[in-house]
C-alpha atoms as a PDB file:
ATOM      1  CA  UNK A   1    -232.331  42.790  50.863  1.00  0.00           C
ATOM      2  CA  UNK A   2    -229.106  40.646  51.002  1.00  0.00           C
ATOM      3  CA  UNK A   3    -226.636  42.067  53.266  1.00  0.00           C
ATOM      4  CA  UNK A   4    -222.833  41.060  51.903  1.00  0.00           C
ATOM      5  CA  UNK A   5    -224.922  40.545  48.819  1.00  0.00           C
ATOM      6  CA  UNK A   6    -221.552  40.966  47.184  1.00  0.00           C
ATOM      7  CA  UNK A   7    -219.869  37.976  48.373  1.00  0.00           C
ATOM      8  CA  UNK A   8    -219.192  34.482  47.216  1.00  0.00           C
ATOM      9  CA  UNK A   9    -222.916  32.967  48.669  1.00  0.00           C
ATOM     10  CA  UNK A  10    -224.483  36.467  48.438  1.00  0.00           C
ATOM     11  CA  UNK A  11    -223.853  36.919  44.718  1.00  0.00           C
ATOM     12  CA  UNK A  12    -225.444  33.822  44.070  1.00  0.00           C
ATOM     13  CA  UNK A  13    -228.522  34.413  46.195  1.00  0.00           C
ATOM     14  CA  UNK A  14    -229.058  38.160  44.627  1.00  0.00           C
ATOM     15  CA  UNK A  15    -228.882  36.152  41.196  1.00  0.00           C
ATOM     16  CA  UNK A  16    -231.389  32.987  42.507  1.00  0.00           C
ATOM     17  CA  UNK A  17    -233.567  35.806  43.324  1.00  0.00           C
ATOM     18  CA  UNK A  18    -233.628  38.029  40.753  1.00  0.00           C
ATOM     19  CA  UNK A  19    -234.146  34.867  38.632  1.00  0.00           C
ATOM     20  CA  UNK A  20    -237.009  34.073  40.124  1.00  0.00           C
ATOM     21  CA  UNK A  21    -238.599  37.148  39.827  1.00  0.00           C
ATOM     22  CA  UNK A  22    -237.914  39.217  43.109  1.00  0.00           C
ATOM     23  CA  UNK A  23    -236.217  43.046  43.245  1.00  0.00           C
ATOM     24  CA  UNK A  24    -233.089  42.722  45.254  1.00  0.00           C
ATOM     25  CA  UNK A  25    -231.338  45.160  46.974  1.00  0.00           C
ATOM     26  CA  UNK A  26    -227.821  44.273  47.682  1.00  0.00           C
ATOM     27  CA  UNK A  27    -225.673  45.951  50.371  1.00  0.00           C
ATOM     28  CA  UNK A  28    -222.422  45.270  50.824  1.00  0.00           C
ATOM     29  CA  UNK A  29    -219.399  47.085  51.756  1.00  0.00           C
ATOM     30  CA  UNK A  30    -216.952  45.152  49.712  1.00  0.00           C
ATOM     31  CA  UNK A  31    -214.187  44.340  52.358  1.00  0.00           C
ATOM     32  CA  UNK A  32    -214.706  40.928  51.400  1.00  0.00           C
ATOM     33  CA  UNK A  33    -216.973  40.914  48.499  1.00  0.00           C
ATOM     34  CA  UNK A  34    -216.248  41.353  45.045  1.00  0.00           C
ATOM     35  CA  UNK A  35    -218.069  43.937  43.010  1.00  0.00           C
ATOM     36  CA  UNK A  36    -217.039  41.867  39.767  1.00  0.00           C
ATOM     37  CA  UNK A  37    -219.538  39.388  41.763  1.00  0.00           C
ATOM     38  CA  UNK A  38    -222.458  41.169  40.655  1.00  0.00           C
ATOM     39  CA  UNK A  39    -221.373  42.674  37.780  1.00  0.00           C
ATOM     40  CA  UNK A  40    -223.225  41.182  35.722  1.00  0.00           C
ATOM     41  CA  UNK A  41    -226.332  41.919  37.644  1.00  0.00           C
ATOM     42  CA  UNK A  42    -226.170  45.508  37.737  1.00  0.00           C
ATOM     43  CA  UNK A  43    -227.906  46.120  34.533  1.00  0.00           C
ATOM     44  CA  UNK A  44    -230.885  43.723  35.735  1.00  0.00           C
ATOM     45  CA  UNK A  45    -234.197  44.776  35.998  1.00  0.00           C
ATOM     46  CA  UNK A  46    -234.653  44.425  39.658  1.00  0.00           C
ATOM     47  CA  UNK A  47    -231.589  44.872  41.070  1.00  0.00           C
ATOM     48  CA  UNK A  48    -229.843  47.813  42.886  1.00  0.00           C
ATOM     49  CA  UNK A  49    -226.486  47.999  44.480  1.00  0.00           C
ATOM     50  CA  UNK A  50    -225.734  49.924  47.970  1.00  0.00           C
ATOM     51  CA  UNK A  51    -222.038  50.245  48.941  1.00  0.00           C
ATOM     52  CA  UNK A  52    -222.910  50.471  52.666  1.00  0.00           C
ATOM     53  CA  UNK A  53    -220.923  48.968  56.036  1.00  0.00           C
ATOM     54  CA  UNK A  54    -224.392  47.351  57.676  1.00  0.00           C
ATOM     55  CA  UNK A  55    -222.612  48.330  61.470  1.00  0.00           C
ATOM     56  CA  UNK A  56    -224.491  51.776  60.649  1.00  0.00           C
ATOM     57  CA  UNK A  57    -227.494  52.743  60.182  1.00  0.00           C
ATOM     58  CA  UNK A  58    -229.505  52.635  56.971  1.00  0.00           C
ATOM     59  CA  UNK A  59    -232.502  53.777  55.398  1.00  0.00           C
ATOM     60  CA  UNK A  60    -234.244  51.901  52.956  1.00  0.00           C
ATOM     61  CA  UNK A  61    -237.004  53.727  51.250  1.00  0.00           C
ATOM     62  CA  UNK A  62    -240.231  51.593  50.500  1.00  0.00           C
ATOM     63  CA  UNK A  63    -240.817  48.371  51.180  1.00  0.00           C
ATOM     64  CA  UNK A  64    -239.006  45.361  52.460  1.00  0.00           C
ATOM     65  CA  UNK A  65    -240.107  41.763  52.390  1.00  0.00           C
ATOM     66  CA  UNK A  66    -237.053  39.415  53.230  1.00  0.00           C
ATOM     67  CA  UNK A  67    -233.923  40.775  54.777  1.00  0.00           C
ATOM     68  CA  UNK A  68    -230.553  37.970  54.067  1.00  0.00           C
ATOM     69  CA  UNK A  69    -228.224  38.464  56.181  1.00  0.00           C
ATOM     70  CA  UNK A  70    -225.065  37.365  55.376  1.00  0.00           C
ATOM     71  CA  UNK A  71    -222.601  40.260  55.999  1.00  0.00           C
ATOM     72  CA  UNK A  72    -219.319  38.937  57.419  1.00  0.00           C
ATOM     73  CA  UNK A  73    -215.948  37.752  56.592  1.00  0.00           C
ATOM     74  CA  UNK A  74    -216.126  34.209  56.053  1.00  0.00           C
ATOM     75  CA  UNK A  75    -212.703  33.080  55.345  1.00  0.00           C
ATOM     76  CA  UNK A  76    -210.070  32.538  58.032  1.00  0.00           C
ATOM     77  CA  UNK A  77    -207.539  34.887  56.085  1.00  0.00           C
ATOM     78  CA  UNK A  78    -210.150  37.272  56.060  1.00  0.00           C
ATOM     79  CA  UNK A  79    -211.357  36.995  60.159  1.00  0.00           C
ATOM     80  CA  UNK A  80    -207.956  36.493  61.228  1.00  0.00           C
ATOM     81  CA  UNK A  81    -206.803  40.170  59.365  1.00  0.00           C
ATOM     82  CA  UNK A  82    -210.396  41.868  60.331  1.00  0.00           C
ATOM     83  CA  UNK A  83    -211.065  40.459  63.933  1.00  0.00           C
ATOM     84  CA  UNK A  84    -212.848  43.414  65.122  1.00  0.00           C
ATOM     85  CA  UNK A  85    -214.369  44.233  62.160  1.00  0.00           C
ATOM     86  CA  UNK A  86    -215.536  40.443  62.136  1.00  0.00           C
ATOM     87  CA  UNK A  87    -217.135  40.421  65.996  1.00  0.00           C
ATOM     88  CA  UNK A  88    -218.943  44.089  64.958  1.00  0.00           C
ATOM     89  CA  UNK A  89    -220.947  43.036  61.495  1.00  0.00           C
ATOM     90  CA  UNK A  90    -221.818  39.847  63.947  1.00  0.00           C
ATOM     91  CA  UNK A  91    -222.848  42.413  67.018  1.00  0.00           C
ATOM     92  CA  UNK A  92    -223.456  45.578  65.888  1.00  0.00           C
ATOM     93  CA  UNK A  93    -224.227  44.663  62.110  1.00  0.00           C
ATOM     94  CA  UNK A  94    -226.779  41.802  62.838  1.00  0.00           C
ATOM     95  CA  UNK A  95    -228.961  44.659  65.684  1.00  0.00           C
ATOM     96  CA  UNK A  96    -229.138  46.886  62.433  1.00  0.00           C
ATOM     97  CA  UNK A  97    -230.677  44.209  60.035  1.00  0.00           C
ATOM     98  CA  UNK A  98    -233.111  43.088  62.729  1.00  0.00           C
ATOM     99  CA  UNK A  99    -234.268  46.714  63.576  1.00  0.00           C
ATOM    100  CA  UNK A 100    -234.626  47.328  59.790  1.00  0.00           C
ATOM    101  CA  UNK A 101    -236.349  44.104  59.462  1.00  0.00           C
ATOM    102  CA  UNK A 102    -238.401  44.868  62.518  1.00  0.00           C
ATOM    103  CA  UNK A 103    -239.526  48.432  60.925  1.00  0.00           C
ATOM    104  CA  UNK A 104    -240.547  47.129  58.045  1.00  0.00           C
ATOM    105  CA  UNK A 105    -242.544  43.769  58.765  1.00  0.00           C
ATOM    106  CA  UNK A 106    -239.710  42.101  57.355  1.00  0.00           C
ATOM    107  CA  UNK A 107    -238.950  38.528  57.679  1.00  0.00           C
ATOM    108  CA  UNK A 108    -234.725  37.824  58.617  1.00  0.00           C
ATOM    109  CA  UNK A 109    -232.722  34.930  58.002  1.00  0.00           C
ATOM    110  CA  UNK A 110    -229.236  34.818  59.544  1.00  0.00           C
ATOM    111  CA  UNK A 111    -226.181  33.198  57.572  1.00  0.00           C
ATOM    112  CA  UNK A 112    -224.810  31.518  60.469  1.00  0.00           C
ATOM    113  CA  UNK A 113    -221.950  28.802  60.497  1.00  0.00           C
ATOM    114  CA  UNK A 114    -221.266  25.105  61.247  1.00  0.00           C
ATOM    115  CA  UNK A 115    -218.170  26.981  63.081  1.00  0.00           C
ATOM    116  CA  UNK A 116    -220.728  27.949  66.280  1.00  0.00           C
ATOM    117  CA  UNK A 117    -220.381  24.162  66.874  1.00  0.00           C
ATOM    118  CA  UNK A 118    -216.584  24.749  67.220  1.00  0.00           C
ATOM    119  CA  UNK A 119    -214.245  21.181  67.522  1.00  0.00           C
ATOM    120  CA  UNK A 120    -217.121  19.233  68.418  1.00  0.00           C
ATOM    121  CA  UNK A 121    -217.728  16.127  70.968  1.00  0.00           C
ATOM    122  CA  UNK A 122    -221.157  15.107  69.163  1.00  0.00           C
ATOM    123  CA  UNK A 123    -221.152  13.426  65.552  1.00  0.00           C
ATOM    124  CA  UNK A 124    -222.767  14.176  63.405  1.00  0.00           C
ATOM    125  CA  UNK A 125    -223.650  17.868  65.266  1.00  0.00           C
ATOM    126  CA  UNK A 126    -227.549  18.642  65.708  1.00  0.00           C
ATOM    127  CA  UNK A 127    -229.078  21.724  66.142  1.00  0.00           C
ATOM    128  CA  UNK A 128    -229.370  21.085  69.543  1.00  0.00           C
ATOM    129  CA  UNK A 129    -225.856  20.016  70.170  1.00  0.00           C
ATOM    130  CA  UNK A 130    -224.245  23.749  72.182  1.00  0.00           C
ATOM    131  CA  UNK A 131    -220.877  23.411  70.740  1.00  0.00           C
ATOM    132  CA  UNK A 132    -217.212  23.276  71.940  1.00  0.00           C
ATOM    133  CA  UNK A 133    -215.630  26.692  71.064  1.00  0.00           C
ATOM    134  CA  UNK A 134    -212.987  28.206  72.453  1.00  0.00           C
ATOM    135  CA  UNK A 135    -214.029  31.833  73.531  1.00  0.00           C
ATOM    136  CA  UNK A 136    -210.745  33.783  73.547  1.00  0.00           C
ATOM    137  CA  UNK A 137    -208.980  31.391  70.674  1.00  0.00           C
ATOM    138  CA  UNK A 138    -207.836  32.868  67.102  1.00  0.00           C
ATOM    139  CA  UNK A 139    -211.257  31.901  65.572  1.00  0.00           C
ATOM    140  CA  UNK A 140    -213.012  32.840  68.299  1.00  0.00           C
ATOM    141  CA  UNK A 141    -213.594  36.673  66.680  1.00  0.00           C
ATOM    142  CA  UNK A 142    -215.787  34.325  64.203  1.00  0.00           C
ATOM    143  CA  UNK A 143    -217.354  31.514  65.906  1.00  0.00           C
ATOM    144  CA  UNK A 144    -218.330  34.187  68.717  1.00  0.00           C
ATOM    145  CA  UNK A 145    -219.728  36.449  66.423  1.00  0.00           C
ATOM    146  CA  UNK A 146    -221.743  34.457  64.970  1.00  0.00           C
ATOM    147  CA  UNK A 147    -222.854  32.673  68.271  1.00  0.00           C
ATOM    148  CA  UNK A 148    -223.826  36.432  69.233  1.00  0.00           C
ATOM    149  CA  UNK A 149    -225.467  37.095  66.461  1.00  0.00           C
ATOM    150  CA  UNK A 150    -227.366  33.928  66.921  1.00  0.00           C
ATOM    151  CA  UNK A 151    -228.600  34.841  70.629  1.00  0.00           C
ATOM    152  CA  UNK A 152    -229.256  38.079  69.161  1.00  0.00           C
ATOM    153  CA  UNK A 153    -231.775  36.693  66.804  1.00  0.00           C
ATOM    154  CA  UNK A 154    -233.226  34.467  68.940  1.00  0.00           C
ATOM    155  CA  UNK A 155    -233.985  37.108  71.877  1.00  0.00           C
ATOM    156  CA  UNK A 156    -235.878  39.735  68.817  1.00  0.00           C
ATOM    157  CA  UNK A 157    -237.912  36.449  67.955  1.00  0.00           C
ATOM    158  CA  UNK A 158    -238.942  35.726  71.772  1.00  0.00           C
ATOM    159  CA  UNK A 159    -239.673  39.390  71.943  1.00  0.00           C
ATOM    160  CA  UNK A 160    -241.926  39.170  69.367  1.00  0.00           C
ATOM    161  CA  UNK A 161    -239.870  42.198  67.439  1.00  0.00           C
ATOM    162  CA  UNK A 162    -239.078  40.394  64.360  1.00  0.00           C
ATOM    163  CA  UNK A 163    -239.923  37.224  62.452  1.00  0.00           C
ATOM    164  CA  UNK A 164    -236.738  35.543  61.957  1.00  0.00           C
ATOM    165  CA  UNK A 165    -234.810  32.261  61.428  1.00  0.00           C
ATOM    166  CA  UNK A 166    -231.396  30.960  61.701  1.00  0.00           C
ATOM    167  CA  UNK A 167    -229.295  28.623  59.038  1.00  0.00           C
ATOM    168  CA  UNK A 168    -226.494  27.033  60.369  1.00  0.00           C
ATOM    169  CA  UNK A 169    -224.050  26.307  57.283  1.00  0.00           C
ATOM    170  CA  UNK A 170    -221.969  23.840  56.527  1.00  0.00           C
ATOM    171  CA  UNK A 171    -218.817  23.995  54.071  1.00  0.00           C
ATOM    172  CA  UNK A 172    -220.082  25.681  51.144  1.00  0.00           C
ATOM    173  CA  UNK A 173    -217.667  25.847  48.077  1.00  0.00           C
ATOM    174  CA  UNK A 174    -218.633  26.454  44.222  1.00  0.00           C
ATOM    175  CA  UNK A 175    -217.756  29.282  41.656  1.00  0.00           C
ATOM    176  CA  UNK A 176    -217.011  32.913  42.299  1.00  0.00           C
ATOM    177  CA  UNK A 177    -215.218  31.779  45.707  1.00  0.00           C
ATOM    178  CA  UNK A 178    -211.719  33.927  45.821  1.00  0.00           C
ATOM    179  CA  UNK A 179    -208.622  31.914  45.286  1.00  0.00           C
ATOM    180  CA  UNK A 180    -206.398  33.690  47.591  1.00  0.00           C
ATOM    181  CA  UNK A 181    -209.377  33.478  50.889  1.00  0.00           C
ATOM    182  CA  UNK A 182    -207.800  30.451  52.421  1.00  0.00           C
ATOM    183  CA  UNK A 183    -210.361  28.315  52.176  1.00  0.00           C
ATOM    184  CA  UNK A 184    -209.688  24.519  51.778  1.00  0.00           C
ATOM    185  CA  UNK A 185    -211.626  24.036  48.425  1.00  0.00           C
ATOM    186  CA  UNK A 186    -210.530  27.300  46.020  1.00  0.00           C
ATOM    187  CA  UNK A 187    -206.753  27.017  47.798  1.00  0.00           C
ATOM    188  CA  UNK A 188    -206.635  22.911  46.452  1.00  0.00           C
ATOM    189  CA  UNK A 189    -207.931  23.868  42.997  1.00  0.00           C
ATOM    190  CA  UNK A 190    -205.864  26.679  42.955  1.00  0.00           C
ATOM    191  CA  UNK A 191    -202.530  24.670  43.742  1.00  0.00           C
ATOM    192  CA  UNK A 192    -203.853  22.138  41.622  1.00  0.00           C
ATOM    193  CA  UNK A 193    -204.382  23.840  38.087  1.00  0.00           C
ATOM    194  CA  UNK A 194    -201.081  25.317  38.878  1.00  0.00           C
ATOM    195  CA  UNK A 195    -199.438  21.950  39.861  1.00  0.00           C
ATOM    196  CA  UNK A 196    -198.075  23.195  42.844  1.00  0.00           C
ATOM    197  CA  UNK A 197    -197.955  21.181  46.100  1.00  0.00           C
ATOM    198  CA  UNK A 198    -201.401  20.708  47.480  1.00  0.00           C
ATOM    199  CA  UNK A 199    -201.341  21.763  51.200  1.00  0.00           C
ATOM    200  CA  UNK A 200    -203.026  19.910  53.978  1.00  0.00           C
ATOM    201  CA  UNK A 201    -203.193  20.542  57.301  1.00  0.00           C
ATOM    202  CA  UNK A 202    -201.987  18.207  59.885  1.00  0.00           C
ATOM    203  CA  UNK A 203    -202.789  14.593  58.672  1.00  0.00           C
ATOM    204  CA  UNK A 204    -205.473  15.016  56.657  1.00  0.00           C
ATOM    205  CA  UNK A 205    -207.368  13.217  58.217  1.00  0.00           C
ATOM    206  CA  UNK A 206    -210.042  15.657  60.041  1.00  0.00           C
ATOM    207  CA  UNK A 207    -213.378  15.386  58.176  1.00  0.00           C
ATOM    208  CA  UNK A 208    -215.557  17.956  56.671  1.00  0.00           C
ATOM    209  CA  UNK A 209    -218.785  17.829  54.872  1.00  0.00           C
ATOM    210  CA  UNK A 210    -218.902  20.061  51.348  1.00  0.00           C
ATOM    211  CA  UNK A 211    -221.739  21.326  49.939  1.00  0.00           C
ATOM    212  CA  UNK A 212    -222.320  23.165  46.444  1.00  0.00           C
ATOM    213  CA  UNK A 213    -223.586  26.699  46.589  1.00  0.00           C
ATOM    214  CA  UNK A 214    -226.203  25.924  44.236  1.00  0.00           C
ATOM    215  CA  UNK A 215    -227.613  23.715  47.098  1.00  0.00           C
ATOM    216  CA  UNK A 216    -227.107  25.550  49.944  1.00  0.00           C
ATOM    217  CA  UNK A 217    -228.939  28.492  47.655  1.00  0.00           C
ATOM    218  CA  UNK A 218    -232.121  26.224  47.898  1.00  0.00           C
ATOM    219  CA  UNK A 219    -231.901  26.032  51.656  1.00  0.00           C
ATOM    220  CA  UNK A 220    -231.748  29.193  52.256  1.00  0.00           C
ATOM    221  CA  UNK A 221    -234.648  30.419  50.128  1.00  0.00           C
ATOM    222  CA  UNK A 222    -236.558  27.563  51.269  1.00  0.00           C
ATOM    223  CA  UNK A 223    -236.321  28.194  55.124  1.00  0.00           C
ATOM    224  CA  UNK A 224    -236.573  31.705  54.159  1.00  0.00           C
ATOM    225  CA  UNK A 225    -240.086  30.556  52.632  1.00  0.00           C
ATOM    226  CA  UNK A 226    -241.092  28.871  55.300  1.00  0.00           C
ATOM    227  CA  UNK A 227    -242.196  29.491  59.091  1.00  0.00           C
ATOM    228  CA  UNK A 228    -239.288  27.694  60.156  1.00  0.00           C
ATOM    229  CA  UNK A 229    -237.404  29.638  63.092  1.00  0.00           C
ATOM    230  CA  UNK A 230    -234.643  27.223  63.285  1.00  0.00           C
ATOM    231  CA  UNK A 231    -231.619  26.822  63.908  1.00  0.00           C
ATOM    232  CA  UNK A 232    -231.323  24.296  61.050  1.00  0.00           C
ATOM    233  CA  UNK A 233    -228.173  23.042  59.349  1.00  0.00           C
ATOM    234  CA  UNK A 234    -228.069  22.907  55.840  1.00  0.00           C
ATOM    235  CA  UNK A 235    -225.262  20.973  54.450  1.00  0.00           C
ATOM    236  CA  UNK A 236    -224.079  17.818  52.932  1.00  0.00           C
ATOM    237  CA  UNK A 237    -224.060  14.822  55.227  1.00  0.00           C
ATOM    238  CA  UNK A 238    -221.758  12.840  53.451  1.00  0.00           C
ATOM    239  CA  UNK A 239    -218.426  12.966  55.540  1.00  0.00           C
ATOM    240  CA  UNK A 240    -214.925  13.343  53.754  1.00  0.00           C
ATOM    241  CA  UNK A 241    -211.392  13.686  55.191  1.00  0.00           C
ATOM    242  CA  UNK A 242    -209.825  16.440  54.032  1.00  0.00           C
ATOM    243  CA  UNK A 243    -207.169  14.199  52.467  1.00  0.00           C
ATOM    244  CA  UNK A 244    -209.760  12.191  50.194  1.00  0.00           C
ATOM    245  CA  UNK A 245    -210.810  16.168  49.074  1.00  0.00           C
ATOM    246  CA  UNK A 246    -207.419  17.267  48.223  1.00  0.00           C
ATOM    247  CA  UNK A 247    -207.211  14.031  46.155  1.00  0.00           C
ATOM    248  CA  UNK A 248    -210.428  14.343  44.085  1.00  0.00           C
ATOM    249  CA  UNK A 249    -209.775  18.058  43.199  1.00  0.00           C
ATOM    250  CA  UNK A 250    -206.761  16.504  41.851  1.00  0.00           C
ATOM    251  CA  UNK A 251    -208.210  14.230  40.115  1.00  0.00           C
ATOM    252  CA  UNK A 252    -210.665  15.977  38.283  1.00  0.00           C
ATOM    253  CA  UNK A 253    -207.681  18.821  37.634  1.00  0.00           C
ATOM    254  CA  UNK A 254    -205.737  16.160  35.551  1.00  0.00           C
ATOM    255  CA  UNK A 255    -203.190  17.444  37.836  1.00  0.00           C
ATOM    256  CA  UNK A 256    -199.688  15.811  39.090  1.00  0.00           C
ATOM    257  CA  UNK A 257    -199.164  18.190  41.772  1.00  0.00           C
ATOM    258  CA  UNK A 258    -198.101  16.122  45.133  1.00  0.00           C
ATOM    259  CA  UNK A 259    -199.888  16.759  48.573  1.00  0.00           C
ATOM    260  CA  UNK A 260    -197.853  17.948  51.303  1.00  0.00           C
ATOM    261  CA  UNK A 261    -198.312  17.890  54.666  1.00  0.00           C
ATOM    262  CA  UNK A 262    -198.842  21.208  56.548  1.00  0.00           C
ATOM    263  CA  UNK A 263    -198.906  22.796  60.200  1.00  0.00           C
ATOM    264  CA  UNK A 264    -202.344  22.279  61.342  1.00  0.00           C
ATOM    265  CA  UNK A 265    -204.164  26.255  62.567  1.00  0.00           C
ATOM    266  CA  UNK A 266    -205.142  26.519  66.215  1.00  0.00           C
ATOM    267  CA  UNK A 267    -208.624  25.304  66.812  1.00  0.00           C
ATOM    268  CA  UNK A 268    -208.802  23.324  63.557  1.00  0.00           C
ATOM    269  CA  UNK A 269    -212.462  21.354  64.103  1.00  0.00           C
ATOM    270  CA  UNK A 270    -211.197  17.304  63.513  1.00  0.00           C
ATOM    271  CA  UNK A 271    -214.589  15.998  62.561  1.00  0.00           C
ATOM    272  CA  UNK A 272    -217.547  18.414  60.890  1.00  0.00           C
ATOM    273  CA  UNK A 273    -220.535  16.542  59.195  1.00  0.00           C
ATOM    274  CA  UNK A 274    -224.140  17.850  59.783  1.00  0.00           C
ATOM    275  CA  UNK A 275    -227.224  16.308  60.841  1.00  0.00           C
ATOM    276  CA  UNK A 276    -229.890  17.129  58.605  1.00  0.00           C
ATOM    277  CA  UNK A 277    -233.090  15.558  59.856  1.00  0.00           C
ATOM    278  CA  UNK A 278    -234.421  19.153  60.401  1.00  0.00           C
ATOM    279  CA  UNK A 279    -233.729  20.546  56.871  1.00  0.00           C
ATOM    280  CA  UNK A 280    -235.526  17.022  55.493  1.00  0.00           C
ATOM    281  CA  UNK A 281    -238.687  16.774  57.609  1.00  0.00           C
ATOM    282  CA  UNK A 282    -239.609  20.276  58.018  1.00  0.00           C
ATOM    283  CA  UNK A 283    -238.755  22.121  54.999  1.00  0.00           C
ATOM    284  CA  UNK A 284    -238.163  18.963  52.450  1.00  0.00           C
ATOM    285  CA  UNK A 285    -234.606  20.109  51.667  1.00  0.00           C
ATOM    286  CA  UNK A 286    -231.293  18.227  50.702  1.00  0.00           C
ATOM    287  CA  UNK A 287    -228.094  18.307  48.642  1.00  0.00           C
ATOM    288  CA  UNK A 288    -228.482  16.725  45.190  1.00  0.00           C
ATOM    289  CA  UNK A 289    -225.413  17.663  43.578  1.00  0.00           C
ATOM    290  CA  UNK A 290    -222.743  15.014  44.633  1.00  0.00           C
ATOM    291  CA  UNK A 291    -219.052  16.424  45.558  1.00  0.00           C
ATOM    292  CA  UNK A 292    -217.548  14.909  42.255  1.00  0.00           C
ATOM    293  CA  UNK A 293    -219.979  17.285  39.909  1.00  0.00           C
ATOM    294  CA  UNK A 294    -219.711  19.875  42.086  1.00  0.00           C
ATOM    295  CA  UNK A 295    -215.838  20.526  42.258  1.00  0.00           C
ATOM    296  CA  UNK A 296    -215.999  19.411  38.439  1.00  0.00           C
ATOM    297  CA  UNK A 297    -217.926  22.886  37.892  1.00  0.00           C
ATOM    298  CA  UNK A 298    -215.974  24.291  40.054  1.00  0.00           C
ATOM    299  CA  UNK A 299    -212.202  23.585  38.545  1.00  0.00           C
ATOM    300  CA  UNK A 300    -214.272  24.390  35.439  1.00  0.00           C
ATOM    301  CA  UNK A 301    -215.368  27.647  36.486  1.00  0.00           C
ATOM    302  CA  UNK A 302    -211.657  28.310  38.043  1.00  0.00           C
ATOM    303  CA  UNK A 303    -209.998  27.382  34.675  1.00  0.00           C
ATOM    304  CA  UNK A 304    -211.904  29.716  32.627  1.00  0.00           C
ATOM    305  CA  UNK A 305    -211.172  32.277  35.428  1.00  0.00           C
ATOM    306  CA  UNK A 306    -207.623  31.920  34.941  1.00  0.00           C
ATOM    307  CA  UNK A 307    -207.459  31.459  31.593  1.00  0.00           C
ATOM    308  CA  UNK A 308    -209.387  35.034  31.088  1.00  0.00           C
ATOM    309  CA  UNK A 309    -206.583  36.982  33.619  1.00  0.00           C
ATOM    310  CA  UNK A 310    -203.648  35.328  32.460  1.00  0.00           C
ATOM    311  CA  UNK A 311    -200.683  38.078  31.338  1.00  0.00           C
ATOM    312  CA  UNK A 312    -200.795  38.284  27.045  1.00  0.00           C
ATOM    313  CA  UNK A 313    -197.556  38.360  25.574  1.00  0.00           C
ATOM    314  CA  UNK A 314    -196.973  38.789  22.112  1.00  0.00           C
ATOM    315  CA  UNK A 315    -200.678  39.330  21.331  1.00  0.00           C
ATOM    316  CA  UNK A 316    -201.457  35.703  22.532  1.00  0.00           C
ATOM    317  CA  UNK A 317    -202.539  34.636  25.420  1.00  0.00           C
ATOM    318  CA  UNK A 318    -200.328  32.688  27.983  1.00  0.00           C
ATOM    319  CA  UNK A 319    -201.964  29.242  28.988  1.00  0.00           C
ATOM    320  CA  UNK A 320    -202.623  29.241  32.996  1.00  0.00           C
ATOM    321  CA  UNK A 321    -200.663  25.922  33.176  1.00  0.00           C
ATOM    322  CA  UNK A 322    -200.336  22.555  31.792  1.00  0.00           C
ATOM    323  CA  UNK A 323    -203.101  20.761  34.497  1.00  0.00           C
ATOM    324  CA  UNK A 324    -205.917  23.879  32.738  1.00  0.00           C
END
């Protein structure tokens, strides 16, 4: 079962899995998530679709093996519009997939975030770093939740109620990510292909470490394969400002747009870059696909996107812009 199964990392799990053989049940509630995101799973032998919110109850017939939980806006546009909504899929939503995981002798894995390590003092952050978050701050209806949701996990596992384990991760970018979500790598592209002015926050000079789904897809299946309890961060330890980003998307966009500085957002983390000793020893795991071939798929991906919705005039179909 993948909770938010519907969503940018969720869609590409349910396909991973499906692919490799596995039925899939995919919940999601579609706040966030796209149905268009599985769409072209639903006729896959295998796979079945619940439109459910996972903050109530829910019966699964039959048996379960591996409940993903990723239900939760991700996105600051998206947390910063649903802040309760946000804390109560980490709270509330998070107690139902353990007890349903508990009832059926399931194993859990959380989708948690770099974000629980908030601006932090410790570079690059280990698992065992605690974090620097600001409780009662604009992003604190996400980094708490998923902090809750962490402790939450953690106190069924001591309990000996659930088998479980935690991934903390890192920016994760790649296709089927929403161009209006506010996330630094769709919002660059975006601007980008459209040669518009390609917004960065304060300086630019704040780092952050980006890994491709595809990548981050293999984690999770991995520590969900293992008897890993974790926490264990699973992201891309090469360190880039957000600056030398906004340039490469440009770059590989064959775009002229200019970069412009912007108003920084409360709380904005200044250096984010994982420590992945944990991910390499125990479970053998690390990104292969370098940032360069990953945004190329991406702008790929994102130029075929646009070039499919663009308005038809005329009987032809309008280019999306001169940098597509």
């Amino acid at each position: 079962m993948v909770t938010g199964g519907a969503g940018f990392l969720g869609s590409h799990l349910c396909e991973r899995l499906l692919w490799l053989g596995t039925n899939v049940l995919c919940v999601d509630n579609f706040v966030t998530g796209l149905p268009q995101n599985v769409a072209h799973l639903r006729h896959r032998r295998g796979f079945r679709l619940i439109e459910h919110d996972v903050t109530k109850p829910l019966g699964i017939r039959g048996p379960v093996d591996l409940v993903l939980h990723l239900a939760s806006a991700a996105s600051p546009l998206d947390y910063l519009r649903l802040p309760v909504e946000t804390l109560r899929a980490g709270s509330q939503g998070t107690m139902r997939a353990l007890d349903l995981a508990a009832a059926k002798g399931a194993r859990l894995v959380l989708a948690s975030t770099s974000e629980v390590y908030g601006d932090p003092l410790v570079h690059p952050q280990p698992e065992s770093y605690w974090g620097n978050v600001n409780p009662i701050g604009p992003r604190s209806v996400y980094d708490e939740a998923k902090r809750f949701a962490e402790a939450t996990v953690a106190a069924y596992h001591r309990a000996g109620r659930c088998d479980t384990a935690i991934a903390r991760i890192f920016n994760t970018y790649g296709p089927r990510m929403r161009p209006d979500d506010g996330r630094m790598v769709p919002t660059f592209i975006q601007q980008a292909l459209a040669t518009e002015p390609i917004t960065v926050t304060g300086r630019g000079e704040q780092t952050r470490s980006i890994c491709y789904v595809e990548d981050t897809v293999r984690g999770l299946l991995t520590l969900a394969d293992s008897t890993l309890a974790g926490p264990v961060n699973l992201g891309n330890p090469q360190e880039l400002t957000v600056r030398e980003i906004a340039e490469e998307i440009r770059e590989l966009a064959g775009s002229d747009s200019p970069i412009r500085a912007v108003d920084a957002p409360t709380d904005d983390p200044q250096r984010r870059c994982p420590d992945i000793t944990v991910a390499r020893s125990r479970l053998g795991w690390r990104p292969y696909v370098s940032a360069p071939e990953g945004l190329r798929r991406t702008i790929d991906w994102c130029t075929v996107r646009a070039e499919r919705t663009a308005p038809v005039r005329g009987g032809v179909r309008e280019p999306h812009s001169p940098a597509s």
